[in-house]
C-alpha atoms as a PDB file:
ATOM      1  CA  UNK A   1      14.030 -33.658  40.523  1.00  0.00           C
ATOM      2  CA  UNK A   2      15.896 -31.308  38.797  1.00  0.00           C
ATOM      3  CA  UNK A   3      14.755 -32.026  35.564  1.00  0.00           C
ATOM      4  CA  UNK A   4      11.778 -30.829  35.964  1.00  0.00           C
ATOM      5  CA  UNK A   5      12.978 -27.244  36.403  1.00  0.00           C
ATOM      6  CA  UNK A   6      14.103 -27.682  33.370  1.00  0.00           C
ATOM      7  CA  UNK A   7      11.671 -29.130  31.816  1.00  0.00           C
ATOM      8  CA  UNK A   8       9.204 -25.816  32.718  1.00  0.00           C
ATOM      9  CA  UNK A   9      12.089 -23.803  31.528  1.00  0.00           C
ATOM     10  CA  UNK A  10      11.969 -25.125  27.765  1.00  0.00           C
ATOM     11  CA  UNK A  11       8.347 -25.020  27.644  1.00  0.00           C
ATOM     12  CA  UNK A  12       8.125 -21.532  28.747  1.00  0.00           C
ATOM     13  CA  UNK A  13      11.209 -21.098  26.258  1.00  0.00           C
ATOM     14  CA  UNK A  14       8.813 -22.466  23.670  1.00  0.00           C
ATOM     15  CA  UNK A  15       5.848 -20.574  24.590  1.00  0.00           C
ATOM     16  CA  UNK A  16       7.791 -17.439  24.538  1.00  0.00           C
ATOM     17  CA  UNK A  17       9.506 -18.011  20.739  1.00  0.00           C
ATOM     18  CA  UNK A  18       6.036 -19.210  19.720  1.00  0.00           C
ATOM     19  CA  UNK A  19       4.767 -15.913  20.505  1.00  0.00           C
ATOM     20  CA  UNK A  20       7.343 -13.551  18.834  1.00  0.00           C
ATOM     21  CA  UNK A  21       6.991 -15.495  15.898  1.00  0.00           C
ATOM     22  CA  UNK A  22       2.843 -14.648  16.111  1.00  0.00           C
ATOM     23  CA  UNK A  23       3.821 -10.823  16.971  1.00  0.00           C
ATOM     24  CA  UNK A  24       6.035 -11.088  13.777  1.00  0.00           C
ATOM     25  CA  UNK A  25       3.518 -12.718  11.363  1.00  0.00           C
ATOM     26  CA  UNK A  26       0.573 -10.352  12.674  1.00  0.00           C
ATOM     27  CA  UNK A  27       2.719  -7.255  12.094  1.00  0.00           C
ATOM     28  CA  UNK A  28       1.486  -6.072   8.473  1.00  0.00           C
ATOM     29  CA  UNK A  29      -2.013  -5.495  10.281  1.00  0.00           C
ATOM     30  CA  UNK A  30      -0.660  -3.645  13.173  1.00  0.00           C
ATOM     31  CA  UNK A  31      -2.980  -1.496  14.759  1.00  0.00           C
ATOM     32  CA  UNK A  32      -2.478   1.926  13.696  1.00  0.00           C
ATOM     33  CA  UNK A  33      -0.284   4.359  15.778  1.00  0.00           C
ATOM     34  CA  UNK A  34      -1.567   6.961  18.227  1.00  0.00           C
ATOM     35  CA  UNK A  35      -3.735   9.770  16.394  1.00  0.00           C
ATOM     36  CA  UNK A  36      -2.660  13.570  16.425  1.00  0.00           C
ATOM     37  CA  UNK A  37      -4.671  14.397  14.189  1.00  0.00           C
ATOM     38  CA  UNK A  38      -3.104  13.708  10.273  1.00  0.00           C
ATOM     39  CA  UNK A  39      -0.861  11.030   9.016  1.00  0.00           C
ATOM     40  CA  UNK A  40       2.137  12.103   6.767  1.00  0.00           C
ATOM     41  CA  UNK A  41       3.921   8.616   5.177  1.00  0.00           C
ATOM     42  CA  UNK A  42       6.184  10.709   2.689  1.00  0.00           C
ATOM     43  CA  UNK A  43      10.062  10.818   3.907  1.00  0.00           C
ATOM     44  CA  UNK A  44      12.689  12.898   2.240  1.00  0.00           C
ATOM     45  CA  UNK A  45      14.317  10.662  -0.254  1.00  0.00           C
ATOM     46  CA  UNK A  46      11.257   8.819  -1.631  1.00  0.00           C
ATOM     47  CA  UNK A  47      10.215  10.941  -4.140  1.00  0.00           C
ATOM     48  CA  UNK A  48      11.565  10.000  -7.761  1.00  0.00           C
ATOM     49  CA  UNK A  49      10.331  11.890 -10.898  1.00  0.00           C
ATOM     50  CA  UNK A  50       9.287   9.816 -14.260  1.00  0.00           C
ATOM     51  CA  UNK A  51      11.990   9.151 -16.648  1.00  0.00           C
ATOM     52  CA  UNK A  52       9.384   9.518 -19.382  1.00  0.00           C
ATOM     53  CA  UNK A  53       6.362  11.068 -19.805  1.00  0.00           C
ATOM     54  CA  UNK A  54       4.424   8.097 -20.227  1.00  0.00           C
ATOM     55  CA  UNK A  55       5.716   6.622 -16.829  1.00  0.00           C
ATOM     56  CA  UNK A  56       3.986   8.109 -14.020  1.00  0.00           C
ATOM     57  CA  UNK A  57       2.513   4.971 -13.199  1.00  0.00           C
ATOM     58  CA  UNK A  58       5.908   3.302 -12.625  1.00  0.00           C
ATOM     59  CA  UNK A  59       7.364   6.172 -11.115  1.00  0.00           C
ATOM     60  CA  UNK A  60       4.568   6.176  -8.433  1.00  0.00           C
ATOM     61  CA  UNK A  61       5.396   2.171  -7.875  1.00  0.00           C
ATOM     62  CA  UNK A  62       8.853   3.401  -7.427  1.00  0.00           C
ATOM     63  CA  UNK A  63       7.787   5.865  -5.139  1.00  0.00           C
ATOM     64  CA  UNK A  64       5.441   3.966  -2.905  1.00  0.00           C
ATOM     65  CA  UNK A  65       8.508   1.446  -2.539  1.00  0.00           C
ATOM     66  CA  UNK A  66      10.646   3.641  -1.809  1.00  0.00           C
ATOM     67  CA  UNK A  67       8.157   4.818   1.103  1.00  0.00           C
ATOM     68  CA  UNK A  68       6.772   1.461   1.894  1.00  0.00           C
ATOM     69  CA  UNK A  69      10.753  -0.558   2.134  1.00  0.00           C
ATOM     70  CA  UNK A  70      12.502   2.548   3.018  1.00  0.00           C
ATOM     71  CA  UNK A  71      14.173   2.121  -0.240  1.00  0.00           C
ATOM     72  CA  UNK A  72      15.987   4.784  -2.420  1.00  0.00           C
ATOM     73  CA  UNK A  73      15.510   3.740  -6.500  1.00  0.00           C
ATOM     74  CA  UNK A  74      15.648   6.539  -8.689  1.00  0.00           C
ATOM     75  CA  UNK A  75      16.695   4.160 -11.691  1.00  0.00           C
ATOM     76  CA  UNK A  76      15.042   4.506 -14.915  1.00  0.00           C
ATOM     77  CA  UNK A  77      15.851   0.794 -15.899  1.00  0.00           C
ATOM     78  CA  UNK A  78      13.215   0.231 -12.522  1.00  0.00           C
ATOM     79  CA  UNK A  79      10.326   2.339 -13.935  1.00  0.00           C
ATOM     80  CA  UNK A  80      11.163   0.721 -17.766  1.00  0.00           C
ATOM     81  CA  UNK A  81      10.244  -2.594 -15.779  1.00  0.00           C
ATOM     82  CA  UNK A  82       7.550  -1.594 -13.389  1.00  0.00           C
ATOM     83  CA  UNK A  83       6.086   0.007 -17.453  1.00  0.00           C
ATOM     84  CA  UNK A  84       6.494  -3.223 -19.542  1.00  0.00           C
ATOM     85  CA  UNK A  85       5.485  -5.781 -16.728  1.00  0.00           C
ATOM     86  CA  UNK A  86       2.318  -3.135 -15.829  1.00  0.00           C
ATOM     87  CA  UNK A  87       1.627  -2.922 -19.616  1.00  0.00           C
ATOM     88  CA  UNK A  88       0.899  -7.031 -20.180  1.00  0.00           C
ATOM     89  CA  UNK A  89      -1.698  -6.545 -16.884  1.00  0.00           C
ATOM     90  CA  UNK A  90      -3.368  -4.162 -18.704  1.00  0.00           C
ATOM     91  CA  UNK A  91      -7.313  -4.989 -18.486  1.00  0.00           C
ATOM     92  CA  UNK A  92      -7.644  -3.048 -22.060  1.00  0.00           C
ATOM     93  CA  UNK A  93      -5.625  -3.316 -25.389  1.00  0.00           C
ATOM     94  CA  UNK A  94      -3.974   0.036 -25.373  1.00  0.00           C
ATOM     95  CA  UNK A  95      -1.512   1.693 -27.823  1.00  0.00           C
ATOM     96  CA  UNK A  96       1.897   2.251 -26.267  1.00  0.00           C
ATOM     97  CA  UNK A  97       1.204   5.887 -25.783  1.00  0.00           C
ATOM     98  CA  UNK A  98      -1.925   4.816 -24.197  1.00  0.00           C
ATOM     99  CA  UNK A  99       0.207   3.579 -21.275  1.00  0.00           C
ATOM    100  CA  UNK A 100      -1.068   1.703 -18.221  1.00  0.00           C
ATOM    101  CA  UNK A 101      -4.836   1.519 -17.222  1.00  0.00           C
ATOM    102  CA  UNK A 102      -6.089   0.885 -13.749  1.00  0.00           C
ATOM    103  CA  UNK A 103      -5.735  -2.761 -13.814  1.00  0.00           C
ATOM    104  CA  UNK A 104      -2.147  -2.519 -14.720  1.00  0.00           C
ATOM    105  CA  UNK A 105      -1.335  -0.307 -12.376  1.00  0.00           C
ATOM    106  CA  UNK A 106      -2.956  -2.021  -9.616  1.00  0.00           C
ATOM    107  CA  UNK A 107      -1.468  -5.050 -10.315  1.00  0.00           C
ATOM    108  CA  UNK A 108       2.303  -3.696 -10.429  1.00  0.00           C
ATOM    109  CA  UNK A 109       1.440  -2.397  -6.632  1.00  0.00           C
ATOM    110  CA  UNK A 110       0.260  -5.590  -5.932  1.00  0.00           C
ATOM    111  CA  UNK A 111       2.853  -7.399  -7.086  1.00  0.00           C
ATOM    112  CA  UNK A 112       5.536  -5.003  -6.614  1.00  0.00           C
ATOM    113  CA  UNK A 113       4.671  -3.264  -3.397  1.00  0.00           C
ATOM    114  CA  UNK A 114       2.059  -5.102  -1.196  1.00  0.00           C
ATOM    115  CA  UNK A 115      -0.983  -7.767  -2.113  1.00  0.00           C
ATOM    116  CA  UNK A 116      -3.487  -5.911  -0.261  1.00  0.00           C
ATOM    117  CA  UNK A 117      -4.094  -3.182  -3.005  1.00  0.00           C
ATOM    118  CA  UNK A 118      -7.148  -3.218  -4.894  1.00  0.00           C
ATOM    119  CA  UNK A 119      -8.984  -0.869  -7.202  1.00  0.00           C
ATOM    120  CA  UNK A 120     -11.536   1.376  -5.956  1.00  0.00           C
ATOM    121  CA  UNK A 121     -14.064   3.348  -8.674  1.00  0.00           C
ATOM    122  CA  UNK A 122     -16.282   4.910  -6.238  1.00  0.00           C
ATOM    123  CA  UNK A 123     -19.449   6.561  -7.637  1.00  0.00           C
ATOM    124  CA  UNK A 124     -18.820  10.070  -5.290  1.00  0.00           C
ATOM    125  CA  UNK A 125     -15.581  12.267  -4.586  1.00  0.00           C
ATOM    126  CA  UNK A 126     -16.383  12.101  -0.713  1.00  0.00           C
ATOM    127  CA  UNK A 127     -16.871   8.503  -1.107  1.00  0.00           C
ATOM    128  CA  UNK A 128     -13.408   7.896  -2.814  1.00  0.00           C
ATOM    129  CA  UNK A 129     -11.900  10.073  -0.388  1.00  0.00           C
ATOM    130  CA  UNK A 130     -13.125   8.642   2.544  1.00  0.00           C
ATOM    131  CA  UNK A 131     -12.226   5.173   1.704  1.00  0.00           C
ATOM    132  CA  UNK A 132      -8.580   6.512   1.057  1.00  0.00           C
ATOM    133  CA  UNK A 133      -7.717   7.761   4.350  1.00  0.00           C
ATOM    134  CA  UNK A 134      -9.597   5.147   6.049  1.00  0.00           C
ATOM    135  CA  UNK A 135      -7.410   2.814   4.615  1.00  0.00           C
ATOM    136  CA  UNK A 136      -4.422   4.729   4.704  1.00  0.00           C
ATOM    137  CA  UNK A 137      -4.914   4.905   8.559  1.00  0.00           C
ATOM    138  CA  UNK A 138      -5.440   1.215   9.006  1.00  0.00           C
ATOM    139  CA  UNK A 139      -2.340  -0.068   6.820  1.00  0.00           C
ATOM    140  CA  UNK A 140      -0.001   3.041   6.898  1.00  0.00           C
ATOM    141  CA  UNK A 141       0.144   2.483   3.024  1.00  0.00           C
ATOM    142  CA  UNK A 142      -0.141   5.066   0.678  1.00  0.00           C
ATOM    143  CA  UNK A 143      -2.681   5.746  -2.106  1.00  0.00           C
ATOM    144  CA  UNK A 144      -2.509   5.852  -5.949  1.00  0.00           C
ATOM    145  CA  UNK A 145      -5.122   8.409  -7.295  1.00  0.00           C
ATOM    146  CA  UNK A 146      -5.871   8.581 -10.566  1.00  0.00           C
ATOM    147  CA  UNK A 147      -6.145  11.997 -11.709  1.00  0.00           C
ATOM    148  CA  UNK A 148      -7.157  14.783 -14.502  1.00  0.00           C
ATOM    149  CA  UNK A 149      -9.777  12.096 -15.639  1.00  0.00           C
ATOM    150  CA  UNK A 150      -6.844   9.343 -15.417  1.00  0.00           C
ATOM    151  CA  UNK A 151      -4.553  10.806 -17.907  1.00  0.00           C
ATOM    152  CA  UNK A 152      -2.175  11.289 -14.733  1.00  0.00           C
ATOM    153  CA  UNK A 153      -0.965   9.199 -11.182  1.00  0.00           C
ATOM    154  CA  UNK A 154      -0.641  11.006  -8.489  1.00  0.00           C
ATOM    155  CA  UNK A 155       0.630   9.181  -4.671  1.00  0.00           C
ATOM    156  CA  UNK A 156      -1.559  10.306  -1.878  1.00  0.00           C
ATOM    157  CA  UNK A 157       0.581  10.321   1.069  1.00  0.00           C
ATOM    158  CA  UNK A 158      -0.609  12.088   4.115  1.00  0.00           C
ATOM    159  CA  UNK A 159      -3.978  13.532   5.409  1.00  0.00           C
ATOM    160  CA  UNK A 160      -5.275  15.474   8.103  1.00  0.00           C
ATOM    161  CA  UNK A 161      -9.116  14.984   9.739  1.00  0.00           C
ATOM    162  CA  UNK A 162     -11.297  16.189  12.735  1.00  0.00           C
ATOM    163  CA  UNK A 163     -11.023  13.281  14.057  1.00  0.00           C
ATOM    164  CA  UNK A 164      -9.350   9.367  14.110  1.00  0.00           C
ATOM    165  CA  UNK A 165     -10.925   7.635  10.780  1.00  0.00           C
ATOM    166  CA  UNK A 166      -9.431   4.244  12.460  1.00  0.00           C
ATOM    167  CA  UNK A 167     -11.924   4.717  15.580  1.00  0.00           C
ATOM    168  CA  UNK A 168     -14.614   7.058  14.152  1.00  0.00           C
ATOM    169  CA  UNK A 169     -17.183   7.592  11.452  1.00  0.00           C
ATOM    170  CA  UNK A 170     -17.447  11.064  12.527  1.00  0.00           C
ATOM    171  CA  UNK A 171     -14.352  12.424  11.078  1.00  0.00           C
ATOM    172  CA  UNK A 172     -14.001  14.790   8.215  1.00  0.00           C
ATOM    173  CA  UNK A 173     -11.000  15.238   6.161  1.00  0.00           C
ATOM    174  CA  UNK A 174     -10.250  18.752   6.035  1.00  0.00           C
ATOM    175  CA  UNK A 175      -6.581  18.074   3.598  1.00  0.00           C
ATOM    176  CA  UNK A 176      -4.520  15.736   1.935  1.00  0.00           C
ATOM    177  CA  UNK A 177      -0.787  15.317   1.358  1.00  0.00           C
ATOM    178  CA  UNK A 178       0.257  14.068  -2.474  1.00  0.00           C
ATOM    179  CA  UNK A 179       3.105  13.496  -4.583  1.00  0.00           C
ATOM    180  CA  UNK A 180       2.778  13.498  -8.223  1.00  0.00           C
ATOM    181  CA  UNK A 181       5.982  12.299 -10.368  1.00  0.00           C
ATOM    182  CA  UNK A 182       6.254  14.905 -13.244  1.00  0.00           C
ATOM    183  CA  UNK A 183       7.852  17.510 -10.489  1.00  0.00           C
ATOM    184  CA  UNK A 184      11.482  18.016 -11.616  1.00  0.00           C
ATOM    185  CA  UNK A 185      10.103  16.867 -15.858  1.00  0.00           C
ATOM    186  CA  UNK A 186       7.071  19.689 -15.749  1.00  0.00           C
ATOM    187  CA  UNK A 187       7.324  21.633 -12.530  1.00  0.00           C
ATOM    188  CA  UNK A 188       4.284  23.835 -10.808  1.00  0.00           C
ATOM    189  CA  UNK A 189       3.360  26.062  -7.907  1.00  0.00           C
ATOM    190  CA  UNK A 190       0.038  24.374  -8.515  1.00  0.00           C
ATOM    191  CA  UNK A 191      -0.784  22.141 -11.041  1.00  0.00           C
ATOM    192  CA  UNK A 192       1.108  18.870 -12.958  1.00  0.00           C
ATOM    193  CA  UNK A 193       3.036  18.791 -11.010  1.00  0.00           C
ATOM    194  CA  UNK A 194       3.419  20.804  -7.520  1.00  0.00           C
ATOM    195  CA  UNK A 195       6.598  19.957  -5.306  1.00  0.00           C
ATOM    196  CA  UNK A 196       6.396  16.251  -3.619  1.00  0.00           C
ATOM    197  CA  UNK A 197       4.051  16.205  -0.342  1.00  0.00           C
ATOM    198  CA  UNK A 198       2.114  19.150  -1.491  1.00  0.00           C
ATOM    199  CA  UNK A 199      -0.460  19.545   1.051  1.00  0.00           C
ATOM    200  CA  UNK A 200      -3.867  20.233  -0.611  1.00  0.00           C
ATOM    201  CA  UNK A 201      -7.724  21.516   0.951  1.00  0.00           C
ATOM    202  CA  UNK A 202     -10.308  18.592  -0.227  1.00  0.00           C
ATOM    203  CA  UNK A 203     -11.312  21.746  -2.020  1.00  0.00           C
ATOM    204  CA  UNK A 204      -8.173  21.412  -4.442  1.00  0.00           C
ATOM    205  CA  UNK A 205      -8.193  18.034  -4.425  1.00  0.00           C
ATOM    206  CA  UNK A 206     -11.686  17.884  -5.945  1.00  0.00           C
ATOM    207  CA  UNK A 207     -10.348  20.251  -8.307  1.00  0.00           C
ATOM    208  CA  UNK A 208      -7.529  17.490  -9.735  1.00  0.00           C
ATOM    209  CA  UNK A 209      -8.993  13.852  -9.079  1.00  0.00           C
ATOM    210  CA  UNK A 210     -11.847  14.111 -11.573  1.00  0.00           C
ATOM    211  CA  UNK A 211     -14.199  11.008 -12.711  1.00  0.00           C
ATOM    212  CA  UNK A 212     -12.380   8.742 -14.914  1.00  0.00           C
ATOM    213  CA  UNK A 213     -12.783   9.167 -18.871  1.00  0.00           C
ATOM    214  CA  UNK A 214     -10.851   7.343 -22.278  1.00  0.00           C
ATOM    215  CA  UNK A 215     -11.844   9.054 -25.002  1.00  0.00           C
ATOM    216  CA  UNK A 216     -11.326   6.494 -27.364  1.00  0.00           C
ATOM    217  CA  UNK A 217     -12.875   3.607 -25.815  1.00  0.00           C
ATOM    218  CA  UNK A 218     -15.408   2.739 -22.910  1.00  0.00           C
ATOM    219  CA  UNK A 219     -14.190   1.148 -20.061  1.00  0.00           C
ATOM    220  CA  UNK A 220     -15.754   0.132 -16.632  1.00  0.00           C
ATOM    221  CA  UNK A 221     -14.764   2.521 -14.960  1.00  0.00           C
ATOM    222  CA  UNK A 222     -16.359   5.620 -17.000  1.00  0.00           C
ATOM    223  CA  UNK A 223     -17.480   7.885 -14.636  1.00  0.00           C
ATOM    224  CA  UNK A 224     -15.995   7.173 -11.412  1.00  0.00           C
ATOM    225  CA  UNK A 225     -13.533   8.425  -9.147  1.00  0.00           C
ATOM    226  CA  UNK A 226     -10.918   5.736  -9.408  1.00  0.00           C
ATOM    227  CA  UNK A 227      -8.295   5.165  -7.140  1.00  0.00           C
ATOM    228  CA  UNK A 228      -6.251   2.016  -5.853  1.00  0.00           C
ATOM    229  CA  UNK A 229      -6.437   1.836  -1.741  1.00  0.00           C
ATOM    230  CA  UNK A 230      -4.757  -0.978   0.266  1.00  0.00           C
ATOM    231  CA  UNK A 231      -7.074  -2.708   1.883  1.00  0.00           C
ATOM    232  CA  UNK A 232      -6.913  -4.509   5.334  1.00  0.00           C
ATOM    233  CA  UNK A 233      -7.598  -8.224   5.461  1.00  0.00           C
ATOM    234  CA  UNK A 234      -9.025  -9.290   8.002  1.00  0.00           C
ATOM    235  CA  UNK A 235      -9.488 -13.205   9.228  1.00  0.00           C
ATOM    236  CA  UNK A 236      -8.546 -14.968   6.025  1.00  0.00           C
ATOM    237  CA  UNK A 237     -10.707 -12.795   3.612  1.00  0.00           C
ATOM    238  CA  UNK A 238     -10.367 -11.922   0.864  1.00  0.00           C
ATOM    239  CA  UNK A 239     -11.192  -8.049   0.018  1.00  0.00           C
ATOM    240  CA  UNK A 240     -13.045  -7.096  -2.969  1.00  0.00           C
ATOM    241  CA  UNK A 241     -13.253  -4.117  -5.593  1.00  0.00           C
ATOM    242  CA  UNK A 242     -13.648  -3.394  -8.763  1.00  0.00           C
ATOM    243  CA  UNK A 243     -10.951  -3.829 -11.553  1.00  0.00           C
ATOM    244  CA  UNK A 244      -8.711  -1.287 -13.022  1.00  0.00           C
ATOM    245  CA  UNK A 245      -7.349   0.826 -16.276  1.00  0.00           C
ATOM    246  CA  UNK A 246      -5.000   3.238 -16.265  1.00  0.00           C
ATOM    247  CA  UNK A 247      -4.377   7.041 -17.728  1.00  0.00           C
ATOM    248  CA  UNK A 248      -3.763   8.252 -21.275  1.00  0.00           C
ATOM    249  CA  UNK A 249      -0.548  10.515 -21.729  1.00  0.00           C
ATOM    250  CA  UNK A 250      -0.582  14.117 -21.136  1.00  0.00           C
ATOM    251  CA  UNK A 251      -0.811  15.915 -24.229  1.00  0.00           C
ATOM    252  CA  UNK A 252       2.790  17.030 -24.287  1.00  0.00           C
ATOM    253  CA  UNK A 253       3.758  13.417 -24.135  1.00  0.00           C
ATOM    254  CA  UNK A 254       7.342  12.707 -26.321  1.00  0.00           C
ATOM    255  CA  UNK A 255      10.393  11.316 -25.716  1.00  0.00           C
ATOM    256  CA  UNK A 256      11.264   8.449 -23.736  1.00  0.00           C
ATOM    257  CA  UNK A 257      14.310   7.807 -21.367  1.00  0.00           C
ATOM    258  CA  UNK A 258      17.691   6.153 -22.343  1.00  0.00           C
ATOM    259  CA  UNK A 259      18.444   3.141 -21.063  1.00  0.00           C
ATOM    260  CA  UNK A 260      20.550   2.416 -17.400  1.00  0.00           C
ATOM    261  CA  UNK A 261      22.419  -0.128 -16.407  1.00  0.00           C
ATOM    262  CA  UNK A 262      20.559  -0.471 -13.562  1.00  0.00           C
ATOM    263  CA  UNK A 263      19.122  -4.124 -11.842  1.00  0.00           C
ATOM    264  CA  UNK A 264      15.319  -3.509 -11.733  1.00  0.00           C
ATOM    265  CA  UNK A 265      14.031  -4.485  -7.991  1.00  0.00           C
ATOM    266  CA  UNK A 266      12.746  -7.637  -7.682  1.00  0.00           C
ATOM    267  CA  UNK A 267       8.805  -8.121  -6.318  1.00  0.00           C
ATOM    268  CA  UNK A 268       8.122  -7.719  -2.705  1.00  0.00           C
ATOM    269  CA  UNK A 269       7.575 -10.826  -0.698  1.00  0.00           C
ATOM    270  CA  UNK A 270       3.370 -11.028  -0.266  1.00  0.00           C
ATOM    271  CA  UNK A 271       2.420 -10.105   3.922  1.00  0.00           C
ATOM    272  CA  UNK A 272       3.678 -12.958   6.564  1.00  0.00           C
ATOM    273  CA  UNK A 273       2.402 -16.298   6.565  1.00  0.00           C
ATOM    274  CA  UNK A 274      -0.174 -17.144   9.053  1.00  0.00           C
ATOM    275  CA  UNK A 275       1.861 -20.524   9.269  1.00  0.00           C
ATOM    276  CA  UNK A 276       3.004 -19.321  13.206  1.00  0.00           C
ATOM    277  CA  UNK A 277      -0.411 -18.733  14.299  1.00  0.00           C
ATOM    278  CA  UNK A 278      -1.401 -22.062  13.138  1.00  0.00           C
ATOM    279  CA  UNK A 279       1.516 -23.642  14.827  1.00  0.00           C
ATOM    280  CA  UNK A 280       0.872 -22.002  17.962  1.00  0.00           C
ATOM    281  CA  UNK A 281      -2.438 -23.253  18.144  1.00  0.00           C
ATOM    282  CA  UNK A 282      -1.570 -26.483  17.702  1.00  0.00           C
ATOM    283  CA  UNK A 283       1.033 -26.735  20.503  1.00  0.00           C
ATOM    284  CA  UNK A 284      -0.125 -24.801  22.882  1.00  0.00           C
ATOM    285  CA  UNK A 285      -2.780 -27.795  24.395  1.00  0.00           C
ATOM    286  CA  UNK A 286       0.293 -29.523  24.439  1.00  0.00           C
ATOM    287  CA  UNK A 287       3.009 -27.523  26.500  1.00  0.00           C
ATOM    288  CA  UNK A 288      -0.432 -27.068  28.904  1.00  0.00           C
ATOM    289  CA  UNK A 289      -0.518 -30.732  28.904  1.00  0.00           C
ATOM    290  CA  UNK A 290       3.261 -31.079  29.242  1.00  0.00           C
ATOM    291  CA  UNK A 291       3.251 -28.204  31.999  1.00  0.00           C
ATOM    292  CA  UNK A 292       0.448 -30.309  33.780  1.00  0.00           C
ATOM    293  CA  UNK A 293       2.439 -33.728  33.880  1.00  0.00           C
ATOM    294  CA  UNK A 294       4.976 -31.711  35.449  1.00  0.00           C
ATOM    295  CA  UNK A 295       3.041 -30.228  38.569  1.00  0.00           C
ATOM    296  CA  UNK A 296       1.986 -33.804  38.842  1.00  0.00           C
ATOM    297  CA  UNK A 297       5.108 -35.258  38.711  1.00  0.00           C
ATOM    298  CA  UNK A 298       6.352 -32.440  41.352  1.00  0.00           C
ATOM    299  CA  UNK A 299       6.404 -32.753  45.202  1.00  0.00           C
ATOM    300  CA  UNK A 300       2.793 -31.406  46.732  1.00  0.00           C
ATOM    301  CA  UNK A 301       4.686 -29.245  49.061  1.00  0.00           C
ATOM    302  CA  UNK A 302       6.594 -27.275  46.294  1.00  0.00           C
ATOM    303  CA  UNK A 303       6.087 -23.663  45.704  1.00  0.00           C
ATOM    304  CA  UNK A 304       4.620 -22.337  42.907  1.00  0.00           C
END
């Protein structure tokens, strides 16, 4: 008789591990935290400024993992990498001092930072906008905007709305919060670039992210407001965008950075498997079918 105590206790025991593991795997699609009324992701210590002034790109990688894993690269030998792997995902051929285009740079946040990013060329400024915070809200991941007609990257970190854009349609953003990576190389009040987690009206932001336009070449995304959300996955699916190319160097573009002993990071590990949801699934008929052979098996005048 006493093994069936037992008995109960590992199954609940199972039950109970089968769960955290669930709570674990389901945690990159959290639901957002409690709303008071803006969301600021950037954290003293994150902010890293471009070695060169062709890497803005890789400096904002490097500063969205720095935000994102609570990291604290600075290295230059991390933003030569984040550059020259970016630079073969390139969806154009593009002369060195061409850089990164969108494609590239979405893919190093993808592969770098977190697989849910995708490229976003929206046809409005509202529209790009909205879709930005939205997203921020519902990830807690920031946003890579692609600025001054995408010859610049800047990190969108932090915004502030009427109302919850997680549980309304009916908000409107009244400012953002961004970071942009030339600080401490070319510093501004306002301009490229103003001290990290500048907060900006959607006024001034209009003013900076501008439709996209490569002189020298056409590219898909002529004419939009690009920018490269993460965005939530829900149920298996896949989300879709458009594709990406990134910015031309600023005109004062010149030297690039010596080199640093420094490890690059390695790529971050792609969200939790679903692997303990599918597990839990499959044993939970059978602790209820192993918790029911038990009552059976138990005296009809025990307590329950």
């Amino acid at each position: 008789m006493a093994a069936h105590p037992r008995r109960l206790r590992l199954l609940i025991g199972l039950v109970a591990s089968l769960t955290i593991a669930l709570g674990s795997a389901s945690g990159a699609l959290a639901a957002p935290s409690d709303w008071d009324g803006s969301v600021d992701l950037y954290r003293n210590g994150t902010f890293t400024t471009q070695k060169s002034w062709l890497w803005c790109t890789a400096a904002g990688v490097q500063i969205v993992r720095n935000i994102v894993d609570r990291d604290n690269d600075h290295s230059a030998s991390g933003q030569r990498r984040y550059f020259e792997w970016m630079r073969r995902h390139n969806r154009y051929d593009l002369p060195v001092t061409a850089g990164i285009d969108p494609a590239g740079w979405t893919a190093g946040l993808r592969h770098f930072v977190d697989s849910r990013y995708r490229l976003v060329a929206s046809e409005t400024f509202d529209g790009a906008l909205r879709s930005a915070v939205q997203r921020m809200r519902a990830t807690n991941l920031p946003v890579a905007l692609l600025v001054s007609k995408g010859n610049h990257g800047w990190i969108m970190t932090g915004f502030s709305a009427t109302a919850d854009p997680a549980t309304s349609k009916a908000f409107k953003v009244t400012s953002v919060r961004v970071v942009g990576p030339l600080y401490g190389l070319q510093s501004r009040s306002y301009g490229y670039d103003m001290k990290p987690g500048k907060s900006l009206t959607t006024s001034q932001l209009r003013g900076f992210l501008t439709p996209w336009w490569y002189g020298p070449k056409r590219m898909v995304w002529d004419n939009k407001y690009v920018s490269i959300q993460p965005v939530p996955v829900a149920n298996g699916q896949v989300a879709k965008s458009l594709p990406v190319v990134l910015p031309t160097p600023l005109p004062s573009a010149s030297a690039s950075p010596s080199a640093a002993a420094v490890v690059a990071p390695s790529p971050r590990p792609d969200p939790p498997s679903l692997a303990p949801v599918i597990l839990l699934v499959t044993l939970v008929p059978a602790v209820a079918i192993g918790l029911g052979l038990i009552a059976r098996r138990r005296p009809s005048g025990s307590v329950h």
